[in-house]
PDB file of N, CA and C in Angstrom:
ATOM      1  N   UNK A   1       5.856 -44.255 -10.305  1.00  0.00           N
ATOM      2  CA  UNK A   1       5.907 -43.385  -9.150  1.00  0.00           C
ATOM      3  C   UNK A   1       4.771 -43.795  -8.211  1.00  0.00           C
ATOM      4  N   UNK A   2       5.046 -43.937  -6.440  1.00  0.00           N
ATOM      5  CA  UNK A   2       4.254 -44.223  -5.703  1.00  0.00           C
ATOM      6  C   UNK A   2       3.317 -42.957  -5.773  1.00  0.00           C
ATOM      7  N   UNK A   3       1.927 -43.383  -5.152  1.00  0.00           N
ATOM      8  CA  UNK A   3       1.409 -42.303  -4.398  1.00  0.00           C
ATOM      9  C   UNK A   3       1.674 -41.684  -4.092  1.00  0.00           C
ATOM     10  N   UNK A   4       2.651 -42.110  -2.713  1.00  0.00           N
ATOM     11  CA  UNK A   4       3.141 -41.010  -1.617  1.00  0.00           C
ATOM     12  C   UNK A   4       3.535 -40.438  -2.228  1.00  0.00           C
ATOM     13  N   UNK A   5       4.840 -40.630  -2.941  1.00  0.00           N
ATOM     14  CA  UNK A   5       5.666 -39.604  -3.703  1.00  0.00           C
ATOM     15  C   UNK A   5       5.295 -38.674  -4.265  1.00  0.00           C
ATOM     16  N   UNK A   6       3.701 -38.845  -4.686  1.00  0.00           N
ATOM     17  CA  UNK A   6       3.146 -37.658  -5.903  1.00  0.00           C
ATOM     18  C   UNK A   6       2.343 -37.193  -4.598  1.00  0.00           C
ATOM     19  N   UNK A   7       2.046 -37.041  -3.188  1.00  0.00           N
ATOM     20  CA  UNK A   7       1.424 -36.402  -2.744  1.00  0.00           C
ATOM     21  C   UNK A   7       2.294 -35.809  -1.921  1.00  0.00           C
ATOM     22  N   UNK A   8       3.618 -36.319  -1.779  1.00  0.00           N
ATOM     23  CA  UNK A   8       4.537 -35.417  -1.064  1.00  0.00           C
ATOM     24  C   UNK A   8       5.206 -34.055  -2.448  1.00  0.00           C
ATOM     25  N   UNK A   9       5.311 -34.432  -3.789  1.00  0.00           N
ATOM     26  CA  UNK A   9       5.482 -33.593  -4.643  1.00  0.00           C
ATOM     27  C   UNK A   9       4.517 -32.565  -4.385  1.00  0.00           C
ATOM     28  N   UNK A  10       3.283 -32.705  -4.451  1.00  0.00           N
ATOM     29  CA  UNK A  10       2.229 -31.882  -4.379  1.00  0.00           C
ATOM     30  C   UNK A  10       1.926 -30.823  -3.467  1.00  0.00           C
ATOM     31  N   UNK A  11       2.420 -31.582  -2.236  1.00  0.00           N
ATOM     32  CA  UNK A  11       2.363 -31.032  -0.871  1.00  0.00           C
ATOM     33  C   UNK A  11       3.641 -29.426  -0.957  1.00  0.00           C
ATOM     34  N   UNK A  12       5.457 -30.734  -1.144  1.00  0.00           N
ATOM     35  CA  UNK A  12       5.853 -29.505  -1.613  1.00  0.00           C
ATOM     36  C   UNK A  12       5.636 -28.513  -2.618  1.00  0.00           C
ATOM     37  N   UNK A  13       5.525 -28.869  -3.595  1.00  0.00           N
ATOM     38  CA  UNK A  13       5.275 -27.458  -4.860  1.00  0.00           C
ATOM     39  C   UNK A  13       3.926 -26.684  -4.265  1.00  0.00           C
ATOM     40  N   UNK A  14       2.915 -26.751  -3.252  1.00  0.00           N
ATOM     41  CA  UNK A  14       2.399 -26.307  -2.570  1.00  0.00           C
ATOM     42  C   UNK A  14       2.573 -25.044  -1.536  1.00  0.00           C
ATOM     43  N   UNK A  15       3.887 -25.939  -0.780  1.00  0.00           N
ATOM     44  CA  UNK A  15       4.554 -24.728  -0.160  1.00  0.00           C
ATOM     45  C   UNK A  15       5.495 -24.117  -0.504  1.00  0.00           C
ATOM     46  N   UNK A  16       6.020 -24.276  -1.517  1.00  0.00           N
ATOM     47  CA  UNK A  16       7.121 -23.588  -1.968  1.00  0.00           C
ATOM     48  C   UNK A  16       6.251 -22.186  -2.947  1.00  0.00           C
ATOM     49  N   UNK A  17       5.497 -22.380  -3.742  1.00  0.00           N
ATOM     50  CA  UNK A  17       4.309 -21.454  -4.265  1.00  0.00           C
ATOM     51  C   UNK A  17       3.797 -20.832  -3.480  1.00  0.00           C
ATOM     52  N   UNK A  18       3.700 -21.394  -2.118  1.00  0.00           N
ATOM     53  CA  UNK A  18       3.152 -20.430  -0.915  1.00  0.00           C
ATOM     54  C   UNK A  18       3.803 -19.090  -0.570  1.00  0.00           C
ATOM     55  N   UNK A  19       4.781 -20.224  -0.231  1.00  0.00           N
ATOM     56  CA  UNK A  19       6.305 -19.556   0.506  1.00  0.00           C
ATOM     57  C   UNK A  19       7.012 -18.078  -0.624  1.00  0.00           C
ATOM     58  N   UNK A  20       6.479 -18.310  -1.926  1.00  0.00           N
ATOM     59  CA  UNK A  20       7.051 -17.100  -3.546  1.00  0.00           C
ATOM     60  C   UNK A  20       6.155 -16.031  -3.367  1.00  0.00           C
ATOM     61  N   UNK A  21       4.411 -16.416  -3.207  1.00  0.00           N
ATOM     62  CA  UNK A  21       4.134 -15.357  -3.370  1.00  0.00           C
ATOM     63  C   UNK A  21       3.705 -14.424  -1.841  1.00  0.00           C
ATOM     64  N   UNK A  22       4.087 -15.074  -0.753  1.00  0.00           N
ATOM     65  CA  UNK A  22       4.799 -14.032   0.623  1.00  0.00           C
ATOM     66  C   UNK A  22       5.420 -13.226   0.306  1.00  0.00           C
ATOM     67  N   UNK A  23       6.863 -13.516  -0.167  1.00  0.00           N
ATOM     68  CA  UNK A  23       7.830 -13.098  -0.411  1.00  0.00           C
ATOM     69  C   UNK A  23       7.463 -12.044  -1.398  1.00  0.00           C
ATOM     70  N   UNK A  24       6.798 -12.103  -2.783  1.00  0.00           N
ATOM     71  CA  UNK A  24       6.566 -11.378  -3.764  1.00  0.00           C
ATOM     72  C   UNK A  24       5.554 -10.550  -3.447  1.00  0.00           C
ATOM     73  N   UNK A  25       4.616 -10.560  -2.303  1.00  0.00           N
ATOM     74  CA  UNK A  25       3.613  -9.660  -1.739  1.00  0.00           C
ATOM     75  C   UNK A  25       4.760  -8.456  -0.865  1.00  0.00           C
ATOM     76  N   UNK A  26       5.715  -9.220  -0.096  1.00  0.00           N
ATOM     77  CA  UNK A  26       6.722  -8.004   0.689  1.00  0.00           C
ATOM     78  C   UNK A  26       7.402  -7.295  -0.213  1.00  0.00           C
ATOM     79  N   UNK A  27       7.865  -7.473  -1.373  1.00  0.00           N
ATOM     80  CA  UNK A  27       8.891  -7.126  -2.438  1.00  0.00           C
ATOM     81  C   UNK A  27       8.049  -5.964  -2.935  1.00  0.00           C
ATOM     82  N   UNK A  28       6.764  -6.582  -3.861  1.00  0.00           N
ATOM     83  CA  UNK A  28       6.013  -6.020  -4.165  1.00  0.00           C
ATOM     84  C   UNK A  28       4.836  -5.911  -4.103  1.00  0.00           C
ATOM     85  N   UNK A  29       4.584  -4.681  -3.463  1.00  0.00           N
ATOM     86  CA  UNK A  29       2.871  -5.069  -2.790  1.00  0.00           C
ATOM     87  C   UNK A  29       2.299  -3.660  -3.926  1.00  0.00           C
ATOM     88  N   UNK A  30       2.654  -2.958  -4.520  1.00  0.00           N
ATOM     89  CA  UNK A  30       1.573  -2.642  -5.282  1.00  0.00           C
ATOM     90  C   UNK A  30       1.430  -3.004  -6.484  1.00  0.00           C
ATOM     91  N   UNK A  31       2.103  -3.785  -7.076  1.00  0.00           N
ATOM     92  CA  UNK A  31       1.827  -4.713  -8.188  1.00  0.00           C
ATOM     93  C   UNK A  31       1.137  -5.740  -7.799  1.00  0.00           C
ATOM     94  N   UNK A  32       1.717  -6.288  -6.639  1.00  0.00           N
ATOM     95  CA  UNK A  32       0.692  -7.450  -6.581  1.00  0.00           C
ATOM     96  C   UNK A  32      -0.915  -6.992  -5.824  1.00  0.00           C
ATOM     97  N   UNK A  33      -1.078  -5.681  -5.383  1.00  0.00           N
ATOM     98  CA  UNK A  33      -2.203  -5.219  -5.374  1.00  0.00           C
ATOM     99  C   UNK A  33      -3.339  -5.284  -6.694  1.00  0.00           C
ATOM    100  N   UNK A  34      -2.483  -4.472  -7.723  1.00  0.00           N
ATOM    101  CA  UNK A  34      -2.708  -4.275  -8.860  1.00  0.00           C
ATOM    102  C   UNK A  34      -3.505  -5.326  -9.481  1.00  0.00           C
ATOM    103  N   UNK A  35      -2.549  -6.495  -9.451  1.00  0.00           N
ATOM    104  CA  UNK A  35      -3.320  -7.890  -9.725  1.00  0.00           C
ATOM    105  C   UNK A  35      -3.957  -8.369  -9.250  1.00  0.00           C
ATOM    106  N   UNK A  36      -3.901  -8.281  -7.731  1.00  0.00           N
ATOM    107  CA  UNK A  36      -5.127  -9.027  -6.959  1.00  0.00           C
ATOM    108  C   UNK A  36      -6.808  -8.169  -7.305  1.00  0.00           C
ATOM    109  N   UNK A  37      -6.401  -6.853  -7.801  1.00  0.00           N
ATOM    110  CA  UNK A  37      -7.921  -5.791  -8.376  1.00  0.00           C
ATOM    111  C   UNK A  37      -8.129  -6.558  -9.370  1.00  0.00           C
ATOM    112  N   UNK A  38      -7.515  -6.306 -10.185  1.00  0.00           N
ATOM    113  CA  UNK A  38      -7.622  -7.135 -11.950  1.00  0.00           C
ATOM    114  C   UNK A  38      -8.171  -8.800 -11.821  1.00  0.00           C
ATOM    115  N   UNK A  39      -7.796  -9.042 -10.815  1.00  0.00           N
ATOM    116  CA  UNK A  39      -8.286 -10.643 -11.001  1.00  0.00           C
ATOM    117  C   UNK A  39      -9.553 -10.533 -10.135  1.00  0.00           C
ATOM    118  N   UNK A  40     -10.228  -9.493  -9.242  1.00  0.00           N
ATOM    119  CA  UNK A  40     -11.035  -9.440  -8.392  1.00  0.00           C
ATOM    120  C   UNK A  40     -11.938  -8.871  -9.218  1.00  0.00           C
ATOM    121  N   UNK A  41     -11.822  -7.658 -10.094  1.00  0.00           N
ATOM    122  CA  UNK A  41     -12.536  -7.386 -11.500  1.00  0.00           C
ATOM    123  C   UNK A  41     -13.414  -8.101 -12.170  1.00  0.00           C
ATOM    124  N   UNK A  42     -12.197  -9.197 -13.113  1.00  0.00           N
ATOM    125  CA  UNK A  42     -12.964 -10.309 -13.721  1.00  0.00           C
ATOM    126  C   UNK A  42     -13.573 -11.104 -12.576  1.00  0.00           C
ATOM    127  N   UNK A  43     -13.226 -11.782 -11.946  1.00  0.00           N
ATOM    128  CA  UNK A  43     -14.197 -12.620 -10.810  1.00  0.00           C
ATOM    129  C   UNK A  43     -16.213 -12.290 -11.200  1.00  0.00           C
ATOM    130  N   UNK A  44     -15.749 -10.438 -10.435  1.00  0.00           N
ATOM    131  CA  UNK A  44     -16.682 -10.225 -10.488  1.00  0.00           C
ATOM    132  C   UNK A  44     -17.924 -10.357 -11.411  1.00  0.00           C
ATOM    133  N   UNK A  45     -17.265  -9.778 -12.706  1.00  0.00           N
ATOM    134  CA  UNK A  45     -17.933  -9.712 -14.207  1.00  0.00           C
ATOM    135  C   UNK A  45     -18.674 -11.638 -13.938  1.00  0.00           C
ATOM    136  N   UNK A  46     -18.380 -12.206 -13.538  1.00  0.00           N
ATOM    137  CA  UNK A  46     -19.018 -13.305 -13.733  1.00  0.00           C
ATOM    138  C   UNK A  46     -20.445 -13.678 -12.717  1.00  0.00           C
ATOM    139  N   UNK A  47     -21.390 -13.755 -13.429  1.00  0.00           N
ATOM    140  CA  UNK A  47     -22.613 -13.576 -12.364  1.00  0.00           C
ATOM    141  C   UNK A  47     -23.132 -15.303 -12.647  1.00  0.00           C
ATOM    142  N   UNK A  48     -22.402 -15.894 -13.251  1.00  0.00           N
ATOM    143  CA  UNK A  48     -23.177 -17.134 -12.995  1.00  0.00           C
ATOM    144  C   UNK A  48     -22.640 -18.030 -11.492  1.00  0.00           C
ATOM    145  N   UNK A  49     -21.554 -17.686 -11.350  1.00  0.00           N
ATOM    146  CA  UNK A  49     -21.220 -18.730 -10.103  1.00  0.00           C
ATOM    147  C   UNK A  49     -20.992 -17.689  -8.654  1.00  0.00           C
ATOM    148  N   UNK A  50     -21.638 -18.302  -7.959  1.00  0.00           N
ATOM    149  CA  UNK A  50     -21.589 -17.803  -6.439  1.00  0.00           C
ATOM    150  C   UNK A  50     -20.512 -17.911  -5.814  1.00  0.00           C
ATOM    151  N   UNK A  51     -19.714 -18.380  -6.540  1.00  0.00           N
ATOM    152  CA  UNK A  51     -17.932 -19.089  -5.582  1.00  0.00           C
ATOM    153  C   UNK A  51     -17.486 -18.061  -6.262  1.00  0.00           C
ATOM    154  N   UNK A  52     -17.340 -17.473  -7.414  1.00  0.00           N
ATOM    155  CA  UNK A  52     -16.297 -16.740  -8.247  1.00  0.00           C
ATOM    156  C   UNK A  52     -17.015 -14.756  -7.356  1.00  0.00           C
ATOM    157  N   UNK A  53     -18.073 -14.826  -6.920  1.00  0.00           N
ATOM    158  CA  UNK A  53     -18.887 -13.541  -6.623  1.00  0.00           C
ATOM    159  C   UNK A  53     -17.744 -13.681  -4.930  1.00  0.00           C
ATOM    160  N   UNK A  54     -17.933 -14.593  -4.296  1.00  0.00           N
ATOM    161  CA  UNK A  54     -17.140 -14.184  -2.671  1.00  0.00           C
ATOM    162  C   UNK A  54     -15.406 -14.639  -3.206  1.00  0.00           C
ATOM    163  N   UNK A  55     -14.951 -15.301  -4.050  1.00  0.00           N
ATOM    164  CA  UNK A  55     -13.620 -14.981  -4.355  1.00  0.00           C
ATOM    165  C   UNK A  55     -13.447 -13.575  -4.452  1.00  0.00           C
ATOM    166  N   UNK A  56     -14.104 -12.975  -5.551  1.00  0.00           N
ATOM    167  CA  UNK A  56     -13.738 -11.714  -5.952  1.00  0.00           C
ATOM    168  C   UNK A  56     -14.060 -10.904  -5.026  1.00  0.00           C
ATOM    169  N   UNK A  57     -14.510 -10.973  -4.067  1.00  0.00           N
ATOM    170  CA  UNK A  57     -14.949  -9.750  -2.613  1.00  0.00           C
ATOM    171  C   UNK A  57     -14.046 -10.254  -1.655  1.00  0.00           C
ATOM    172  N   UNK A  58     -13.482 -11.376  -1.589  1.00  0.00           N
ATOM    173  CA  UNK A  58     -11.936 -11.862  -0.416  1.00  0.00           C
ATOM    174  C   UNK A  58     -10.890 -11.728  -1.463  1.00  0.00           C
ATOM    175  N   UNK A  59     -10.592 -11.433  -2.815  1.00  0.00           N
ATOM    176  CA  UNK A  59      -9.423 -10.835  -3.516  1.00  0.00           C
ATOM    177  C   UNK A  59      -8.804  -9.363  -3.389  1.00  0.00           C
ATOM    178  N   UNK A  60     -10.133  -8.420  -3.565  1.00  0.00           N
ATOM    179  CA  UNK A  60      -9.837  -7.408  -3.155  1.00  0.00           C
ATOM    180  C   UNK A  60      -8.929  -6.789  -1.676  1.00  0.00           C
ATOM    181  N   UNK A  61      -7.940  -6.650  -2.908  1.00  0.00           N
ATOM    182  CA  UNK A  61      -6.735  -5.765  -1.875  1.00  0.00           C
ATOM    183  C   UNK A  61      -7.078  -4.760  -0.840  1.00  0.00           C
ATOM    184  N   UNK A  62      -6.471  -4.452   0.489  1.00  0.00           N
ATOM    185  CA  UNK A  62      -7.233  -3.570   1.018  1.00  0.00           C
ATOM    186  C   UNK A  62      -6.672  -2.230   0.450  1.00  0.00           C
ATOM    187  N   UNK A  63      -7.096  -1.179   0.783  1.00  0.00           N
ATOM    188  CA  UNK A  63      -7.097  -0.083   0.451  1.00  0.00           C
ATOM    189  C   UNK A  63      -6.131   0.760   1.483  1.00  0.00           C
ATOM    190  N   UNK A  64      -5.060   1.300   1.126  1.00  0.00           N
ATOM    191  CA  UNK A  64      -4.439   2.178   2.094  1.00  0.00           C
ATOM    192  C   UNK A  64      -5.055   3.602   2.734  1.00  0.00           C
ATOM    193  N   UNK A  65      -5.519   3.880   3.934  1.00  0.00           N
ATOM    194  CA  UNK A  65      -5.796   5.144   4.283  1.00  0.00           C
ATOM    195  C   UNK A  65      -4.858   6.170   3.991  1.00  0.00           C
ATOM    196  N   UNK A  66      -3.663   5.933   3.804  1.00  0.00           N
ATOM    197  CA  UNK A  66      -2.242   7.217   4.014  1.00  0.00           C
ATOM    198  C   UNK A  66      -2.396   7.640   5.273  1.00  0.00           C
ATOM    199  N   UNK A  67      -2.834   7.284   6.805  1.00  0.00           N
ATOM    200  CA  UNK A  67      -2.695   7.575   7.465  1.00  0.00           C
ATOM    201  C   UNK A  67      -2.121   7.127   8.468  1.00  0.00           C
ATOM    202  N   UNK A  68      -1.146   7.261   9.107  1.00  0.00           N
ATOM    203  CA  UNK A  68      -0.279   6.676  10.125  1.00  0.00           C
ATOM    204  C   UNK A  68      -0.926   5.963  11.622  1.00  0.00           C
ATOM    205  N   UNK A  69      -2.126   6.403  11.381  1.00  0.00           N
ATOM    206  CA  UNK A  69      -3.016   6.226  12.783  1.00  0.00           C
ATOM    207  C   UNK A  69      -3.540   4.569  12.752  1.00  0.00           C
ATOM    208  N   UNK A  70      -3.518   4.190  11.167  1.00  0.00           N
ATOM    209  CA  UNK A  70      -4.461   2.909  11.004  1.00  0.00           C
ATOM    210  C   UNK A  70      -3.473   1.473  11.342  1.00  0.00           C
ATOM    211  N   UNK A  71      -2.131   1.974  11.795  1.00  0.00           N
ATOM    212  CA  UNK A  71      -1.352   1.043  12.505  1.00  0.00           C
ATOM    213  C   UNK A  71      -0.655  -0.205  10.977  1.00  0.00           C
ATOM    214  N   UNK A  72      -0.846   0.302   9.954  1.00  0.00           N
ATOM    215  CA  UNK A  72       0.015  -0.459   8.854  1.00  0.00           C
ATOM    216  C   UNK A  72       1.212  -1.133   8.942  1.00  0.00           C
ATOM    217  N   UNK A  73       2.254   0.192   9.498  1.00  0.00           N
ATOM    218  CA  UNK A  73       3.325   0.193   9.692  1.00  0.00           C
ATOM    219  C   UNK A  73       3.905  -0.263   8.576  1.00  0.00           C
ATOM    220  N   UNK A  74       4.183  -0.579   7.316  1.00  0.00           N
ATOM    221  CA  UNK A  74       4.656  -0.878   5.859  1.00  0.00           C
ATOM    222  C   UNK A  74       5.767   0.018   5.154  1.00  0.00           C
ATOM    223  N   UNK A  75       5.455   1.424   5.401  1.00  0.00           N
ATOM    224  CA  UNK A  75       5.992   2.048   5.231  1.00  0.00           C
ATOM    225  C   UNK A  75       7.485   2.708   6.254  1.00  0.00           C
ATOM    226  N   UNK A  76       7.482   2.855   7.200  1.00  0.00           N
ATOM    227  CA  UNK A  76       8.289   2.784   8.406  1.00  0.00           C
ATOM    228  C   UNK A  76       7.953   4.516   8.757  1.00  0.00           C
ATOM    229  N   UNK A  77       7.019   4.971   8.199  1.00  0.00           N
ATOM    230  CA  UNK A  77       7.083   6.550   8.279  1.00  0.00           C
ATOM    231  C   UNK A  77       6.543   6.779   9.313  1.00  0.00           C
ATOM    232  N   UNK A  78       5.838   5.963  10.258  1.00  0.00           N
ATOM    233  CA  UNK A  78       5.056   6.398  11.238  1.00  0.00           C
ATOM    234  C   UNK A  78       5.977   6.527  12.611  1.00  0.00           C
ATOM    235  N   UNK A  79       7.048   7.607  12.704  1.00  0.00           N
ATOM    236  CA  UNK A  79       7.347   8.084  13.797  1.00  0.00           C
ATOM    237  C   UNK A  79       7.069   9.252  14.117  1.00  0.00           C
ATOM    238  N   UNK A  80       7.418   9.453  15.460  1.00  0.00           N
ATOM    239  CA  UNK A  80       7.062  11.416  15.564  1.00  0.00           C
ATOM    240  C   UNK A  80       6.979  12.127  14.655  1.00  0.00           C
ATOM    241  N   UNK A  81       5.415  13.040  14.735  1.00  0.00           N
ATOM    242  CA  UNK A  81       5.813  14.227  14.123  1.00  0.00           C
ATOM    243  C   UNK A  81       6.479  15.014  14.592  1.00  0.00           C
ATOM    244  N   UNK A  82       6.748  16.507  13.142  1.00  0.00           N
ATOM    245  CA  UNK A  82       7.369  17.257  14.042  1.00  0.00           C
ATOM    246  C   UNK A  82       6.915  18.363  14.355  1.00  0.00           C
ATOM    247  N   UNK A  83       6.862  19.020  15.068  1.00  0.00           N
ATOM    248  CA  UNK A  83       5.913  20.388  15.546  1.00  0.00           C
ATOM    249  C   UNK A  83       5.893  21.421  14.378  1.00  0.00           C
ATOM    250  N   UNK A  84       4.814  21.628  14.597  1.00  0.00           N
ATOM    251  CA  UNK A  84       4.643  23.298  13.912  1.00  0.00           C
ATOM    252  C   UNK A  84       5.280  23.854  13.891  1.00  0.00           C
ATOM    253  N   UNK A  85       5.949  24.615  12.446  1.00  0.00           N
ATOM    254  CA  UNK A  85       7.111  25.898  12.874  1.00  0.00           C
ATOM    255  C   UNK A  85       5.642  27.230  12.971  1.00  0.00           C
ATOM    256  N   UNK A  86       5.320  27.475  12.985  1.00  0.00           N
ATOM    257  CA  UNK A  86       4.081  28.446  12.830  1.00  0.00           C
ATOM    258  C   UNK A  86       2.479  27.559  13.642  1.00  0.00           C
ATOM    259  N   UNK A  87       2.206  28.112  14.567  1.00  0.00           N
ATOM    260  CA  UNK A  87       0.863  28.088  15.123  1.00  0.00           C
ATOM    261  C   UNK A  87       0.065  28.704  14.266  1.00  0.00           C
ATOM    262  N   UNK A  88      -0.995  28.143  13.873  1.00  0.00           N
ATOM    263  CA  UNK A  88      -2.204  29.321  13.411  1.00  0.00           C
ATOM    264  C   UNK A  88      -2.719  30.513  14.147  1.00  0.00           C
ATOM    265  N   UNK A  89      -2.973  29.723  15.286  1.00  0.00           N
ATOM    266  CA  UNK A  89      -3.561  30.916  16.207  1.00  0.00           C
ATOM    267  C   UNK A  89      -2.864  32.126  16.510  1.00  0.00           C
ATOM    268  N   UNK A  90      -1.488  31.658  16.487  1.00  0.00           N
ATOM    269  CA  UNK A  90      -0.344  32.635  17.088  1.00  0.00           C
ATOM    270  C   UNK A  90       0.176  33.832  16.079  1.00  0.00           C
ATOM    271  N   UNK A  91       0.134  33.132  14.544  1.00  0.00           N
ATOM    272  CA  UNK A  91      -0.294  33.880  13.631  1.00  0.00           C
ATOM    273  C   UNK A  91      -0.682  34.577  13.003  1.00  0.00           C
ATOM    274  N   UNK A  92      -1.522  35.947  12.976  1.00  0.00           N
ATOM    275  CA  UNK A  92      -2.384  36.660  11.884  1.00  0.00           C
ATOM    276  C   UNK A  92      -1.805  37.241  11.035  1.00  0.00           C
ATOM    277  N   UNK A  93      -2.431  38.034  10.419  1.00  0.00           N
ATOM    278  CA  UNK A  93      -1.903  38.678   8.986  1.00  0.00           C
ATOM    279  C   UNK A  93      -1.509  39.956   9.550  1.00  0.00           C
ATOM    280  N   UNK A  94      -0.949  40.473   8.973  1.00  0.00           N
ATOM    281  CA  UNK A  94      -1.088  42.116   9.163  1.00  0.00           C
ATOM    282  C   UNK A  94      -1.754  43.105   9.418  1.00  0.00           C
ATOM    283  N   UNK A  95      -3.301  42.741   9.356  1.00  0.00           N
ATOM    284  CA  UNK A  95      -4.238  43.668   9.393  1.00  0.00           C
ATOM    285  C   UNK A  95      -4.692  42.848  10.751  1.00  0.00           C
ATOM    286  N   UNK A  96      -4.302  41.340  11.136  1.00  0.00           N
ATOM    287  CA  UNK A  96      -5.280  40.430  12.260  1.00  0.00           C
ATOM    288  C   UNK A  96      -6.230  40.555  11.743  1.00  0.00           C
ATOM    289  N   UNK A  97      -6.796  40.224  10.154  1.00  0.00           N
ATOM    290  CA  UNK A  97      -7.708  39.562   9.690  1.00  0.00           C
ATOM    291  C   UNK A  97      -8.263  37.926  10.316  1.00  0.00           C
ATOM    292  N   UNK A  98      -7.429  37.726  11.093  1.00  0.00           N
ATOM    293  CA  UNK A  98      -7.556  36.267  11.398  1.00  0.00           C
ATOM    294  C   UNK A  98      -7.557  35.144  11.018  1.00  0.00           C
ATOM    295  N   UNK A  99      -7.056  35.551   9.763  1.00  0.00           N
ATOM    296  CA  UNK A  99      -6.875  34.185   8.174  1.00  0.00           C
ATOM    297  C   UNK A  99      -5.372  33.903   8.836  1.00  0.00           C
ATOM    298  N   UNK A 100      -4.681  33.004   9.168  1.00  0.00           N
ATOM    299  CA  UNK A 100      -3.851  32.121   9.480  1.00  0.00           C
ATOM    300  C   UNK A 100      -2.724  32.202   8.174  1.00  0.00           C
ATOM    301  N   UNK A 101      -1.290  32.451   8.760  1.00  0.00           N
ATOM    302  CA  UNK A 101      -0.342  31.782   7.651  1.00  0.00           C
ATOM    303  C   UNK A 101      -0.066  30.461   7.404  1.00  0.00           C
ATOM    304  N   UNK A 102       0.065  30.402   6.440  1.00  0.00           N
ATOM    305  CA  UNK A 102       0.665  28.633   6.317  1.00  0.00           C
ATOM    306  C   UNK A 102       1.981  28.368   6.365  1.00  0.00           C
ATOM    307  N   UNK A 103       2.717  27.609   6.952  1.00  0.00           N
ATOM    308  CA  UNK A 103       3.754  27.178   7.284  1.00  0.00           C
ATOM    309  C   UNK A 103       4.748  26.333   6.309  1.00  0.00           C
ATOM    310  N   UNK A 104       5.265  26.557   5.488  1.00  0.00           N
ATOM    311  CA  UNK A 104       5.916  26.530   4.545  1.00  0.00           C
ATOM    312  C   UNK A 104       7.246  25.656   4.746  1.00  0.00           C
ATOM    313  N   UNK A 105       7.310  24.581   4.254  1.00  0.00           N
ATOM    314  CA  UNK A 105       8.600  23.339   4.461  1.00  0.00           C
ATOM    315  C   UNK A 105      10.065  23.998   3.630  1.00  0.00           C
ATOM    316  N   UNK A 106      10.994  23.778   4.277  1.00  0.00           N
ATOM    317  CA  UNK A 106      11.761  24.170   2.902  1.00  0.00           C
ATOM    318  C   UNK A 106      11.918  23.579   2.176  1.00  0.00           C
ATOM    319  N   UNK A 107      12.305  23.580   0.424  1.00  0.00           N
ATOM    320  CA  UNK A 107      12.340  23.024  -0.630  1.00  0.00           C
ATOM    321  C   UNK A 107      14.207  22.207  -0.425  1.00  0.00           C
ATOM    322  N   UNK A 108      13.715  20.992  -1.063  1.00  0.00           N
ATOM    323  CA  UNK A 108      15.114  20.259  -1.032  1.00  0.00           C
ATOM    324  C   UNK A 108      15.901  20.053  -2.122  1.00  0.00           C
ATOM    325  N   UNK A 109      16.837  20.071  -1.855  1.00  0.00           N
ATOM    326  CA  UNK A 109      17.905  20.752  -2.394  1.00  0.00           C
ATOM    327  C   UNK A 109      18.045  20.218  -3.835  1.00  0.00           C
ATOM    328  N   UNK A 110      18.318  21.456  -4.860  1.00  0.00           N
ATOM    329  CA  UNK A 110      18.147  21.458  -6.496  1.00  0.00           C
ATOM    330  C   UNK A 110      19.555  20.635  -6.835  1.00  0.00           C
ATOM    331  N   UNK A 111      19.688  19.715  -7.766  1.00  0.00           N
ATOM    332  CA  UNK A 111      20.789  19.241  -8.664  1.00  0.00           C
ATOM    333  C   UNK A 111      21.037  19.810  -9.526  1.00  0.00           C
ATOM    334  N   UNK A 112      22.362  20.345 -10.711  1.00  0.00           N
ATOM    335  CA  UNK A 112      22.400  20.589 -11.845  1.00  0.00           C
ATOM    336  C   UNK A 112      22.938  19.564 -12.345  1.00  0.00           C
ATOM    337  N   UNK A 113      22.366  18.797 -13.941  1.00  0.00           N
ATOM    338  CA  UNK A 113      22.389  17.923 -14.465  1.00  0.00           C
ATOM    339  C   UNK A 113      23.611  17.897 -14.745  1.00  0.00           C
ATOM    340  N   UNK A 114      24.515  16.890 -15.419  1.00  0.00           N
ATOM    341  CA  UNK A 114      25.959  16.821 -16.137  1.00  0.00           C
ATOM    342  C   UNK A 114      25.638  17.536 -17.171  1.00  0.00           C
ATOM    343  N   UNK A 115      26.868  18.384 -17.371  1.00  0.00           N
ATOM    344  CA  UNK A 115      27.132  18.981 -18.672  1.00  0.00           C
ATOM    345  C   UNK A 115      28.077  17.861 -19.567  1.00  0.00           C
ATOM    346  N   UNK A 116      27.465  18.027 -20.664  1.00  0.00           N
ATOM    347  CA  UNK A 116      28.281  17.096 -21.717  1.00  0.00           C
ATOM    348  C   UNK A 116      29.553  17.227 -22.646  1.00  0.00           C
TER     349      UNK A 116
END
């Protein structure tokens, strides 16, 4: 086998390994979170090499806020909210203690299992 040949092999199985774990980061991104911690973990545990200390601090997965504001977009949930059925302010108790009701979602809808 030429050279070339083994550096064009190389090159591809390069991008094709590239190209799997894209794909396997969109498929699954909290497993492959999971692993990118676990391998950022051990990294760390190792204090003799300075390469394995900034691997393991550029492995670490980022961290999700749960908040729609931080522009993720991953989830597709970030469209309109929907308004308040209940204002606080507009709200009081019965006495106008001034303690606020809470606004209560309705519960979705119960299944009954198969009977056998």
């Amino acid at each position: 086998m030429s050279t070339g040949l083994l550096i064009q092999y190389i090159v591809l199985g390069l991008i094709v390994a590239a190209s799997v774990l894209v794909v396997f980061r969109k498929l699954a991104p909290q497993l492959t979170n999971r692993w990118l911690a676990a391998a950022s973990i051990r990294l760390a545990r190792r204090r003799d090499s300075r390469f394995a200390q900034v691997l393991s601090r550029r492995l670490q997965p980022k961290q999700a806020t749960g908040n729609c504001a931080d522009g993720c977009s991953t989830c597709g949930a970030c469209g309109p909210k929907k308004p308040a059925s209940v204002s606080p302010s507009a709200s009081r108790g019965p006495g106008g203690s001034g303690q606020a009701r809470i606004a209560v979602e309705p519960m979705p809808l119960h299944f009954r299992p198969r009977s056998r």
